[in-house]
C-alpha atoms as a PDB file:
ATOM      1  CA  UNK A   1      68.095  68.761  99.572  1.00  0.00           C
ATOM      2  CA  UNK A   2      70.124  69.367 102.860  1.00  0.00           C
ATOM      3  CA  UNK A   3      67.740  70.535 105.671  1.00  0.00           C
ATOM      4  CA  UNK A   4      68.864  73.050 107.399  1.00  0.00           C
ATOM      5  CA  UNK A   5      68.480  73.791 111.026  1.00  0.00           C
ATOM      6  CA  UNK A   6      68.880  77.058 112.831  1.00  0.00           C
ATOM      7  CA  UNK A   7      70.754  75.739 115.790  1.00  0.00           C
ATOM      8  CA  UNK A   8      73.532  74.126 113.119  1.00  0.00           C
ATOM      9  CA  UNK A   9      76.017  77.136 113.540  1.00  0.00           C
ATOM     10  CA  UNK A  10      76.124  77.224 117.498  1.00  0.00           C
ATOM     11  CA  UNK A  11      76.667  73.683 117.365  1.00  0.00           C
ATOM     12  CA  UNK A  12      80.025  74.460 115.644  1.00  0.00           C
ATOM     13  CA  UNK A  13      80.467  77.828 117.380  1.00  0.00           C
ATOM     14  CA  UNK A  14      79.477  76.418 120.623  1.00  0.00           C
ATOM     15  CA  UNK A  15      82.964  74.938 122.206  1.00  0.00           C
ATOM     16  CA  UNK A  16      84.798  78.367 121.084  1.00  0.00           C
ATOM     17  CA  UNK A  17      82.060  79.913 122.905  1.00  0.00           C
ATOM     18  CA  UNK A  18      82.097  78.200 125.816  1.00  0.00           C
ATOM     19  CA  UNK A  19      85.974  78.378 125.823  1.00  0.00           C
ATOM     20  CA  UNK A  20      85.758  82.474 125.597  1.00  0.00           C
ATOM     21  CA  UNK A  21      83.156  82.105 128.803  1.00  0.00           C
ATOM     22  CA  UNK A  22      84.968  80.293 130.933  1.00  0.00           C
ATOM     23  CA  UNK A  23      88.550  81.271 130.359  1.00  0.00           C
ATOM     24  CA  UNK A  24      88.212  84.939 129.460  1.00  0.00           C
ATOM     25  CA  UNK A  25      84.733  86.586 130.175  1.00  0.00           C
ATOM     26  CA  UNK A  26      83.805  84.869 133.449  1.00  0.00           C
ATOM     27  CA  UNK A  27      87.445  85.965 134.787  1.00  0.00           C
ATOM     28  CA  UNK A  28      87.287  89.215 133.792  1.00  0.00           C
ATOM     29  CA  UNK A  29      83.972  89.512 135.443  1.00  0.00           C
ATOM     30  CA  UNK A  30      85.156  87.864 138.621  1.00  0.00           C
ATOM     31  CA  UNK A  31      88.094  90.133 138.899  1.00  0.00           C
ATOM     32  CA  UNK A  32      85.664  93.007 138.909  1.00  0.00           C
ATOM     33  CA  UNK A  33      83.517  91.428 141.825  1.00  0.00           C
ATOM     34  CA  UNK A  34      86.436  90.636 143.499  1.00  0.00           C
ATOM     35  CA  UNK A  35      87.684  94.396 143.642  1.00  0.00           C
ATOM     36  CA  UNK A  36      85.284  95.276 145.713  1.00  0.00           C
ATOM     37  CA  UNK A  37      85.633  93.075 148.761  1.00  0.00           C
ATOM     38  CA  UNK A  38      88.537  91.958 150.704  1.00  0.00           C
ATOM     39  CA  UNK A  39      88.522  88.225 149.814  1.00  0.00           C
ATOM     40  CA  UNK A  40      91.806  86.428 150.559  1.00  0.00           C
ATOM     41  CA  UNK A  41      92.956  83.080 148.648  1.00  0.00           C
ATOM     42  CA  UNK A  42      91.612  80.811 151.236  1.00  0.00           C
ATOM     43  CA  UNK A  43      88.546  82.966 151.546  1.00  0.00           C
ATOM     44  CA  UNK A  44      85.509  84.393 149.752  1.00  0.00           C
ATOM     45  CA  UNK A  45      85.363  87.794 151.753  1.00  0.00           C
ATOM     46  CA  UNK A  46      82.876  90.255 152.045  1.00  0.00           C
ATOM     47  CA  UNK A  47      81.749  93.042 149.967  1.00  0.00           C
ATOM     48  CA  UNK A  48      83.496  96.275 151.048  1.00  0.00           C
ATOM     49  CA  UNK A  49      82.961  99.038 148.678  1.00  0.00           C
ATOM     50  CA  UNK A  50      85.517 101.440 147.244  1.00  0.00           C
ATOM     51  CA  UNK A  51      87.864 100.652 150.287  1.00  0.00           C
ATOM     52  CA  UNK A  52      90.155  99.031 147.781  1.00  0.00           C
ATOM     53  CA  UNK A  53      90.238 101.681 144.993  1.00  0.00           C
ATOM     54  CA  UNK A  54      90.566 104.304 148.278  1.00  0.00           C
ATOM     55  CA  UNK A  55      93.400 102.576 149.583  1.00  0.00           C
ATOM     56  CA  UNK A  56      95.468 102.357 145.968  1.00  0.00           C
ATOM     57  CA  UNK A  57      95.144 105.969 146.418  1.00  0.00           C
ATOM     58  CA  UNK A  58      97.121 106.378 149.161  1.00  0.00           C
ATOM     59  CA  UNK A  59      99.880 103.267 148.233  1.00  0.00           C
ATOM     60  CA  UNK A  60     102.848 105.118 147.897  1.00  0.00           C
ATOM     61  CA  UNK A  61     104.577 101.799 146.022  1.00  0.00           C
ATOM     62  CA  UNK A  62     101.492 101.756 143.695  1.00  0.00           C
ATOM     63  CA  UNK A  63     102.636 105.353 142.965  1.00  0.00           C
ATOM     64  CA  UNK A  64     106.246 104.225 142.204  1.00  0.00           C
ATOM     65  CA  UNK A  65     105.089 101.533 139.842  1.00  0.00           C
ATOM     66  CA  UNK A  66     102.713 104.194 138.330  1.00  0.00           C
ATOM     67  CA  UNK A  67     105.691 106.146 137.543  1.00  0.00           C
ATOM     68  CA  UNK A  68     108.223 103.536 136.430  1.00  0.00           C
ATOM     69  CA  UNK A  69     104.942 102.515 133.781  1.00  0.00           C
ATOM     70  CA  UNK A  70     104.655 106.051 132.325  1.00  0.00           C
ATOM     71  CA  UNK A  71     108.594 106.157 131.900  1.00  0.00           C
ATOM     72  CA  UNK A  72     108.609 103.074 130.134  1.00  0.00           C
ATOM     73  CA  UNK A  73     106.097 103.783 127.722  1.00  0.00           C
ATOM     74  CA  UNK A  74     107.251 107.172 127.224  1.00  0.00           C
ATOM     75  CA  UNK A  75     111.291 105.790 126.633  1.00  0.00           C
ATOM     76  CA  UNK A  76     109.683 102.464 124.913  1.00  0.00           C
ATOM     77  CA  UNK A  77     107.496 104.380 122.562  1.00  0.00           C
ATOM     78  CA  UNK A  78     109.344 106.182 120.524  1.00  0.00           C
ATOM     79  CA  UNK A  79     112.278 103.694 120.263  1.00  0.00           C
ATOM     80  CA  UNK A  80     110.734 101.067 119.519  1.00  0.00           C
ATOM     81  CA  UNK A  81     108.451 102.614 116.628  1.00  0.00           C
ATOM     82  CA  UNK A  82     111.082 104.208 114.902  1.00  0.00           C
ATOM     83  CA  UNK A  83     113.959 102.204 115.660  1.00  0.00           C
ATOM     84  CA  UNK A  84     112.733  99.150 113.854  1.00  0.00           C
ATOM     85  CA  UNK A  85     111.316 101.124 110.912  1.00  0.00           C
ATOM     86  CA  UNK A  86     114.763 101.851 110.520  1.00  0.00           C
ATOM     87  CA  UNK A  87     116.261  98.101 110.660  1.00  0.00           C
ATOM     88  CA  UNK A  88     113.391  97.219 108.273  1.00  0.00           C
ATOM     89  CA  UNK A  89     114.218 100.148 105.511  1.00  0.00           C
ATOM     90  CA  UNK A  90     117.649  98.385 106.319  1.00  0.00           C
ATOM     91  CA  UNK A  91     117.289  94.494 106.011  1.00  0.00           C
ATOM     92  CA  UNK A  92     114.700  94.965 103.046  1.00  0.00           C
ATOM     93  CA  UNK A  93     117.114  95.655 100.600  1.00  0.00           C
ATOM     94  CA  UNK A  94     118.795  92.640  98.738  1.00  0.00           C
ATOM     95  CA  UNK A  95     122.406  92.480  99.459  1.00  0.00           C
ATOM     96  CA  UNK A  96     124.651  89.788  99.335  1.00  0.00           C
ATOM     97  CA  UNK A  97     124.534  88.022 103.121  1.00  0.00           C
ATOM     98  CA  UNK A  98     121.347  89.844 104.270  1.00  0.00           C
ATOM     99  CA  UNK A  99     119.595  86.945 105.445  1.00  0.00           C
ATOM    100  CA  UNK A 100     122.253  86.277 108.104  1.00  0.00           C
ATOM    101  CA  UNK A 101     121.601  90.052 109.558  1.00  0.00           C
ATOM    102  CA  UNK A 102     117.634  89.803 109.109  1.00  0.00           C
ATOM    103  CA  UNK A 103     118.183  86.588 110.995  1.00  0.00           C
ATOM    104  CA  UNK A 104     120.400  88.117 113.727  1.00  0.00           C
ATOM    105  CA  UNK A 105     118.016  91.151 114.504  1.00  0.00           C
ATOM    106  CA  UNK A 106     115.087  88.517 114.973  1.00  0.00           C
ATOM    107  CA  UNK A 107     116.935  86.286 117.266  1.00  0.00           C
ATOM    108  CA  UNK A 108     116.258  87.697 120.539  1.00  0.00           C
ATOM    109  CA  UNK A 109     112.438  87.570 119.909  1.00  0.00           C
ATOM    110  CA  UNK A 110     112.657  83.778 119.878  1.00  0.00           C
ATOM    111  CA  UNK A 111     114.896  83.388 123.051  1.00  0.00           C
ATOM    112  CA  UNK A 112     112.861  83.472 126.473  1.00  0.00           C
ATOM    113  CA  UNK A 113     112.088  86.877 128.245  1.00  0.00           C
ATOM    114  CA  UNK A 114     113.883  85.061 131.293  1.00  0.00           C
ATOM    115  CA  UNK A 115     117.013  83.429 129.923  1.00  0.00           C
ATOM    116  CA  UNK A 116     118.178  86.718 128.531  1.00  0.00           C
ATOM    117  CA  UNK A 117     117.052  88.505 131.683  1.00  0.00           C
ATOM    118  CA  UNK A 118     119.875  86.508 133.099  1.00  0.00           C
ATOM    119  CA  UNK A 119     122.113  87.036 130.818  1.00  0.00           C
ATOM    120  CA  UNK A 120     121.841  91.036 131.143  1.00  0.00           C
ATOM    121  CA  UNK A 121     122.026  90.561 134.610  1.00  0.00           C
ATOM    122  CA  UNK A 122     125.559  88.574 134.843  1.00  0.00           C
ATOM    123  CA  UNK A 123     126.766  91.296 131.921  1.00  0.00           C
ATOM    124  CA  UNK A 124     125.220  94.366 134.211  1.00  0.00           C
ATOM    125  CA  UNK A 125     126.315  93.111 138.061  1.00  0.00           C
ATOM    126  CA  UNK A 126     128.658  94.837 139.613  1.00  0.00           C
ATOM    127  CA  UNK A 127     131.775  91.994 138.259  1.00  0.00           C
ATOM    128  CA  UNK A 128     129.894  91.734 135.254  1.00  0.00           C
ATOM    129  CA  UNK A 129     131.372  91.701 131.859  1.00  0.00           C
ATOM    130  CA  UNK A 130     129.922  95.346 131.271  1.00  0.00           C
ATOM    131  CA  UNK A 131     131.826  97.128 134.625  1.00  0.00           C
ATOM    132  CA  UNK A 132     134.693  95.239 133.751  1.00  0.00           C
ATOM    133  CA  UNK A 133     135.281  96.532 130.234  1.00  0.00           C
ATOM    134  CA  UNK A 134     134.210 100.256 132.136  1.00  0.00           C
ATOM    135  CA  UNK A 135     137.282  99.499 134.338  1.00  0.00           C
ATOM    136  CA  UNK A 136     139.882  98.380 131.741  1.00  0.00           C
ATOM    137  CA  UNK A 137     139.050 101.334 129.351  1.00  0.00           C
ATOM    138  CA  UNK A 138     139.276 103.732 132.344  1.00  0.00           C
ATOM    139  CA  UNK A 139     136.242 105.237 132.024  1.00  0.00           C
ATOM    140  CA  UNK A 140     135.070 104.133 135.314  1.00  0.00           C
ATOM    141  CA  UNK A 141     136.888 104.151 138.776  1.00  0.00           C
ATOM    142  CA  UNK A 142     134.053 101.591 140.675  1.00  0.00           C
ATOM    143  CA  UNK A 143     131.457  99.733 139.215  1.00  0.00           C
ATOM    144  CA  UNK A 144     128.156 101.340 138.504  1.00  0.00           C
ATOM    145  CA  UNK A 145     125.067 100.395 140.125  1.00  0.00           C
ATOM    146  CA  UNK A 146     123.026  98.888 136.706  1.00  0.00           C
ATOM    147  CA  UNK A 147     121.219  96.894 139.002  1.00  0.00           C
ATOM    148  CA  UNK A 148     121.200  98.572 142.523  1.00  0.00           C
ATOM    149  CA  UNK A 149     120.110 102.354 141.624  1.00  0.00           C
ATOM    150  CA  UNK A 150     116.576 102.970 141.108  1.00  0.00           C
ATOM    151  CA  UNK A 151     117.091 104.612 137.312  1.00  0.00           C
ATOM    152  CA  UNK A 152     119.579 102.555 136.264  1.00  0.00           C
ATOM    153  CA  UNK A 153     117.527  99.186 137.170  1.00  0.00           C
ATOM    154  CA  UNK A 154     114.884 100.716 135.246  1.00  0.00           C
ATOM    155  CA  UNK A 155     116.543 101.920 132.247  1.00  0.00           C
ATOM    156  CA  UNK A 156     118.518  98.822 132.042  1.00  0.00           C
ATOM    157  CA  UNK A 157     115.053  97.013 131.891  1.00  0.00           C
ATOM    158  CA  UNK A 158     113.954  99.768 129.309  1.00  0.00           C
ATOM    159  CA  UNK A 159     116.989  98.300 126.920  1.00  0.00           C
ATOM    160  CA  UNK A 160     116.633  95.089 127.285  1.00  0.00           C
ATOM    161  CA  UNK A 161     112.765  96.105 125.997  1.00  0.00           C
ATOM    162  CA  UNK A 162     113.979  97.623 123.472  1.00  0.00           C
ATOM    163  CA  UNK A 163     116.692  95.031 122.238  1.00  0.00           C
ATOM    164  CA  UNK A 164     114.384  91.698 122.593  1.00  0.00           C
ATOM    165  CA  UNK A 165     111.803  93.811 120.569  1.00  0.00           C
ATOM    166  CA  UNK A 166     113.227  95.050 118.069  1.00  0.00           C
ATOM    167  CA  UNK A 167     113.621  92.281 115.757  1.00  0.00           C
ATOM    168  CA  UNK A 168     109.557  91.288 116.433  1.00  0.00           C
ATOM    169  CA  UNK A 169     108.372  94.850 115.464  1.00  0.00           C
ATOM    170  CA  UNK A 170     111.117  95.266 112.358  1.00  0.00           C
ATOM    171  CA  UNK A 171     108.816  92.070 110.844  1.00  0.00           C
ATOM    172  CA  UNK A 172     105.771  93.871 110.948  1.00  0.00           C
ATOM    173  CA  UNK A 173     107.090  96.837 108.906  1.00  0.00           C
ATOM    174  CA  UNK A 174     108.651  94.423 106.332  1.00  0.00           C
ATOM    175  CA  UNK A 175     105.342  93.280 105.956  1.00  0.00           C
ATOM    176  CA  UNK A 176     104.507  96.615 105.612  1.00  0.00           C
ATOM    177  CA  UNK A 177     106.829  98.184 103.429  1.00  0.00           C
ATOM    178  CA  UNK A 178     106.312  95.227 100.799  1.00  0.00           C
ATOM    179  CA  UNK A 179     102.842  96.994 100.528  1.00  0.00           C
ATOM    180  CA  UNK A 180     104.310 100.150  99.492  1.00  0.00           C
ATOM    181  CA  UNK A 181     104.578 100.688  95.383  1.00  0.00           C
ATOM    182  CA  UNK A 182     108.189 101.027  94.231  1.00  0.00           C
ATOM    183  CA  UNK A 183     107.164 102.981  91.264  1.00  0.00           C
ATOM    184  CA  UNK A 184     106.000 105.340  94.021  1.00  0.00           C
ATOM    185  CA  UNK A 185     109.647 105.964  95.261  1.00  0.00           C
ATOM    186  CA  UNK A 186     110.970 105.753  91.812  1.00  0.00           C
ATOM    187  CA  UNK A 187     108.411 108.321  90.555  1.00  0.00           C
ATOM    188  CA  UNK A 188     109.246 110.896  93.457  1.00  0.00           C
ATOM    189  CA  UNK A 189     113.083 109.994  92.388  1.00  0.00           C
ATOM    190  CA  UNK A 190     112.679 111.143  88.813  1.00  0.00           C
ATOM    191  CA  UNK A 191     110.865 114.117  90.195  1.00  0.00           C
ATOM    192  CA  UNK A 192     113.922 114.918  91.984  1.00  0.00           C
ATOM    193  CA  UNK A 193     113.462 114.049  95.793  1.00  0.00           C
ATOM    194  CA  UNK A 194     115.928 113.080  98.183  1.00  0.00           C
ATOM    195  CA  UNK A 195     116.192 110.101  99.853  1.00  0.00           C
ATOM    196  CA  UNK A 196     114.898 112.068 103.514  1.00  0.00           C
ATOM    197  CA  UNK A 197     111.854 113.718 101.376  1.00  0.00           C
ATOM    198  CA  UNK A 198     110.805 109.929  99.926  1.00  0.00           C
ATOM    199  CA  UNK A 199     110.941 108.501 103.196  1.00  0.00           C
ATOM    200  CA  UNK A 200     108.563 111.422 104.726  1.00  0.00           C
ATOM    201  CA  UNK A 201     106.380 111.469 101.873  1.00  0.00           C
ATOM    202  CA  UNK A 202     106.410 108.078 100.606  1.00  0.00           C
ATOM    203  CA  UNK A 203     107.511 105.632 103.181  1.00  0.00           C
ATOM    204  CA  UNK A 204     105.770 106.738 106.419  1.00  0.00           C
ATOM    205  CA  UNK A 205     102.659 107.471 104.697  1.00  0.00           C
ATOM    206  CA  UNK A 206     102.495 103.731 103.398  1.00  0.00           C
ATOM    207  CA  UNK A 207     103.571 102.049 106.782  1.00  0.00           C
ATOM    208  CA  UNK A 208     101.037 104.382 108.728  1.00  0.00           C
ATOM    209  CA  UNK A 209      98.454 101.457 109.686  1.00  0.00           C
ATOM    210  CA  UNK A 210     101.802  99.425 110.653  1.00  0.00           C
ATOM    211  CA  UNK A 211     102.962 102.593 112.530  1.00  0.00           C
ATOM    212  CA  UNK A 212      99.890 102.433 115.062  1.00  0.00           C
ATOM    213  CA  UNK A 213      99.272  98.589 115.212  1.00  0.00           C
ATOM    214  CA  UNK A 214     103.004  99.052 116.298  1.00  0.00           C
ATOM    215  CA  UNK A 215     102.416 101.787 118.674  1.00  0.00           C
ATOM    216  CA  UNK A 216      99.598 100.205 120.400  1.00  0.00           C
ATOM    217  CA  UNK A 217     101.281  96.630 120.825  1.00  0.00           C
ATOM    218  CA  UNK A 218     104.516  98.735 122.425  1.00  0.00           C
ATOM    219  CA  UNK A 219     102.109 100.985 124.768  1.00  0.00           C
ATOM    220  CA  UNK A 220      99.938  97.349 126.083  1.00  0.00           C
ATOM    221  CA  UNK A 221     103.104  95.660 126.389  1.00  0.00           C
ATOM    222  CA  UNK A 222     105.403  98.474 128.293  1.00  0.00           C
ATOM    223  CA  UNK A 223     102.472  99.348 130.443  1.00  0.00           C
ATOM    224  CA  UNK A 224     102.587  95.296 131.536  1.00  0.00           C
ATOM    225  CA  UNK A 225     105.981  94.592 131.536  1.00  0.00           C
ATOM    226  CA  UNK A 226     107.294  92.169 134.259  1.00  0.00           C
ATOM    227  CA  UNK A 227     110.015  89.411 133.155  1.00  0.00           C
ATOM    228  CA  UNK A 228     112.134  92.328 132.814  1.00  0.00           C
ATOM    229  CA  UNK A 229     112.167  94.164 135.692  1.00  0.00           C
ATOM    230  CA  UNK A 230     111.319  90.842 137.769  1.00  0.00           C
ATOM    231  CA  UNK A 231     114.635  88.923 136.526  1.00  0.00           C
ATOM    232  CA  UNK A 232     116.926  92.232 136.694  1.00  0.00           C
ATOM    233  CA  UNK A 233     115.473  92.778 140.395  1.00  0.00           C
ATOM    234  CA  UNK A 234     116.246  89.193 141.376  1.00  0.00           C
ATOM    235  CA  UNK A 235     112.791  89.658 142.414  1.00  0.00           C
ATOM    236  CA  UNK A 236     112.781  92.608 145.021  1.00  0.00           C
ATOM    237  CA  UNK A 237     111.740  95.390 142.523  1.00  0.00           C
ATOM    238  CA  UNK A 238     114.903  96.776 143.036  1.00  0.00           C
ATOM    239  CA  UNK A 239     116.133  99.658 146.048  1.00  0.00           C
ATOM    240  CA  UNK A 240     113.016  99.595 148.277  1.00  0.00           C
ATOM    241  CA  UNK A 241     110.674  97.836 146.212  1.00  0.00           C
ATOM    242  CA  UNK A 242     110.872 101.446 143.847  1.00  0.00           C
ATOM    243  CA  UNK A 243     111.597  99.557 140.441  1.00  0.00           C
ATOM    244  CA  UNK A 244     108.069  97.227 140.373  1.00  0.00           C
ATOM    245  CA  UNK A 245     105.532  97.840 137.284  1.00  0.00           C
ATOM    246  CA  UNK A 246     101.747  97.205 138.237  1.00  0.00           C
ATOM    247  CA  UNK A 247     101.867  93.967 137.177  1.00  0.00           C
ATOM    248  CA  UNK A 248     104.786  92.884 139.783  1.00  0.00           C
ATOM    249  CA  UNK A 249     102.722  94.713 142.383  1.00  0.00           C
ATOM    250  CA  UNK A 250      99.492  92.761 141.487  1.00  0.00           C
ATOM    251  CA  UNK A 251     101.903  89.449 141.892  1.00  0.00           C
ATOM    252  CA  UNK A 252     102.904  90.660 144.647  1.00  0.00           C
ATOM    253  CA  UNK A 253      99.496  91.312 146.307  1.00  0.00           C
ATOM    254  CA  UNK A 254      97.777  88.077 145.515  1.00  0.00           C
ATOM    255  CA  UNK A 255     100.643  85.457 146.069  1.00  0.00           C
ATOM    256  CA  UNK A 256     100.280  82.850 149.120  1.00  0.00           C
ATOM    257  CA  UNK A 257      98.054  82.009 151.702  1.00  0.00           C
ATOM    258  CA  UNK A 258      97.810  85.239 153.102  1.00  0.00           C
ATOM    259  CA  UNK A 259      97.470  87.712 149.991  1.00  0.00           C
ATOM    260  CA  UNK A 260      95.024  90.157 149.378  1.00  0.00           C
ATOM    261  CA  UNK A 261      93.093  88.676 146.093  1.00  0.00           C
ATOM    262  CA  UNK A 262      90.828  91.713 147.068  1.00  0.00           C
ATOM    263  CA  UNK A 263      93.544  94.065 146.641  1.00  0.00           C
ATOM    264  CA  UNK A 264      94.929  92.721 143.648  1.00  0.00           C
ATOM    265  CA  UNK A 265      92.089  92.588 141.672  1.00  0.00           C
ATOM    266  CA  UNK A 266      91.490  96.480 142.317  1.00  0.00           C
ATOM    267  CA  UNK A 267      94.939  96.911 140.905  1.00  0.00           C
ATOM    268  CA  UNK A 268      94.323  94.861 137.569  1.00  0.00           C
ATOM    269  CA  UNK A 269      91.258  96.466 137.283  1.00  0.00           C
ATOM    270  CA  UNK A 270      93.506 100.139 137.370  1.00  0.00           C
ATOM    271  CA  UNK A 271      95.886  98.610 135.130  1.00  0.00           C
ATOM    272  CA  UNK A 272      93.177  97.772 132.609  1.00  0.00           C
ATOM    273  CA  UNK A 273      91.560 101.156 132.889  1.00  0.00           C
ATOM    274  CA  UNK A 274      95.889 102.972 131.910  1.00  0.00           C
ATOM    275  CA  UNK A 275      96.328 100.651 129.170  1.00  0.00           C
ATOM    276  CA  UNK A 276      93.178 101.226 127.540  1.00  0.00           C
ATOM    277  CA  UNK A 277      94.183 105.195 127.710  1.00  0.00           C
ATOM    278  CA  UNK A 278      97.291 105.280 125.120  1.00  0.00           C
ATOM    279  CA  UNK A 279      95.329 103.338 122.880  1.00  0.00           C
ATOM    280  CA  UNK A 280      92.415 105.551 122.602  1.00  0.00           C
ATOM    281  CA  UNK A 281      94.766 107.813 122.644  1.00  0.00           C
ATOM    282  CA  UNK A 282      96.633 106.633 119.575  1.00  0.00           C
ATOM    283  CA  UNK A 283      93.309 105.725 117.744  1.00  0.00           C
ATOM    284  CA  UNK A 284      91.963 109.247 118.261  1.00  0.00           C
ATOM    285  CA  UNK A 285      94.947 110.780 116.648  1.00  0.00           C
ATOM    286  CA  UNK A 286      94.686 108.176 113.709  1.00  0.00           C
ATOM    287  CA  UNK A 287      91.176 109.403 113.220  1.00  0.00           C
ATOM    288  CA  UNK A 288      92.883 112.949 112.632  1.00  0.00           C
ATOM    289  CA  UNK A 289      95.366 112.326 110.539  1.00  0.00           C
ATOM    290  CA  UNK A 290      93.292 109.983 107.785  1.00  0.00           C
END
């Protein structure tokens, strides 16, 4: 008979444990103990209070980036939780050459966040391929400012959100909508409901716990976007620094020699506190409806 011992299972557990404590809890830890002081790279500083959270309050690019978060989730949110129910609804049915479209909407999620950045930005610039086309139809007398005006910068990110993600989010709901009984929608056919009334009262209902996994990947991920607006921006966060997301800022703060690691861990620490709002958010109103 195999003896066994009570320490057996942290033995096995033990390296992922030690893993998670080094790499993720320690970190997060630090970052809050860092927050409050006004330690630099090359430096452990000293303890300073609140004077970090006090002066976020009064950074007026903080504010911008604030802003261009709660646009982007509110533009990102929808879209991308309908829009690839949609595509899925679309794609699930078996037609004659629907792999090649299921494999076309998925593309962009395996391409890098930074390669197509580029891409939109050479079709965008001002001689790119999208101002040119404007110019030969007529339907523009000068090239527009995609990636000069503070909107258009941001709502040109906000696509290229949408289009890298949509293929990545229309997976989920397939997996979703193969849980949902056929002889439901064929049932609610015979009874005599159109194809709207089977989709509000069949479909939805049965992709509901895809809906909000959905919903909170889109509002984590828009509130800490950064490849996009970084690679549009060249960099710069656009006219006057106006077009950087939190996450650009907290780069921005804690790069070289000089940067304020201080600083930037009072930021992350804000940014952890607005992400974890939509989702509790979201989960509250799950609680609701079930």
């Amino acid at each position: 008979m195999t003896h066994r011992r009570w320490f057996t299972p942290w033995l096995l557990a033990g390296p992922a444990l030690l893993w998670l404590a080094v790499f993720n809890l320690w970190p997060a830890v630090n970052t809050v103990i860092l927050s409050f002081t006004n330690a630099k790279p090359l430096g452990g500083g000293h303890f300073t209070g609140l004077a970090n959270y006090r002066r976020a309050l009064d950074d007026a690019q903080l504010t911008d980036a604030l802003v261009n978060s709660v646009v982007y989730l509110l533009v990102c949110l929808p879209l991308l939780t309908l829009l690839p129910l949609l595509l899925a609804l679309l794609v699930e049915k078996k037609l004659p050459g629907i792999t090649f479209f299921r494999t076309a909407f998925y593309s962009p999620v395996v391409a890098s966040a930074v390669v197509v950045g580029i891409i939109w930005g050479w079709v965008l610039d001002d001689r790119g391929l999208l101002n040119g086309m404007l110019h030969q139809l007529g339907l523009a007398d000068r090239p527009v400012s995609f990636l000069t005006d503070r909107w258009l910068l941001l709502f040109s990110a906000i696509a290229l959100t949408v289009w890298k993600g949509l293929g990545y989010y229309m997976v989920i709901y397939l997996s979703a909508l193969g849980n949902v009984g056929r002889e439901l929608h064929e049932a609610a056919a015979v009874d005599g409901a159109s194809a709207v009334r089977r989709f509000w009262h069949v479909t939805l209902p049965g992709v509901r716990p895809a809906m909000l996994l959905v919903s909170v990947l889109i509002s984590v991920s828009a509130l800490r976007i950064f490849s996009e607006l970084y690679v549009l921006s060249h960099g710069t966060g656009g006219p006057g620094g106006r077009d950087m997301s939190v996450v650009m800022l907290i780069q921005m703060y804690s790069r070289g020699f000089t940067g304020h690691i201080g600083y930037a861990s009072a930021l992350s620490i804000l940014l952890f506190v607005l992400t974890v709002g939509p989702m509790l958010v979201l989960a509250r109103l799950d609680r609701k409806g079930a």
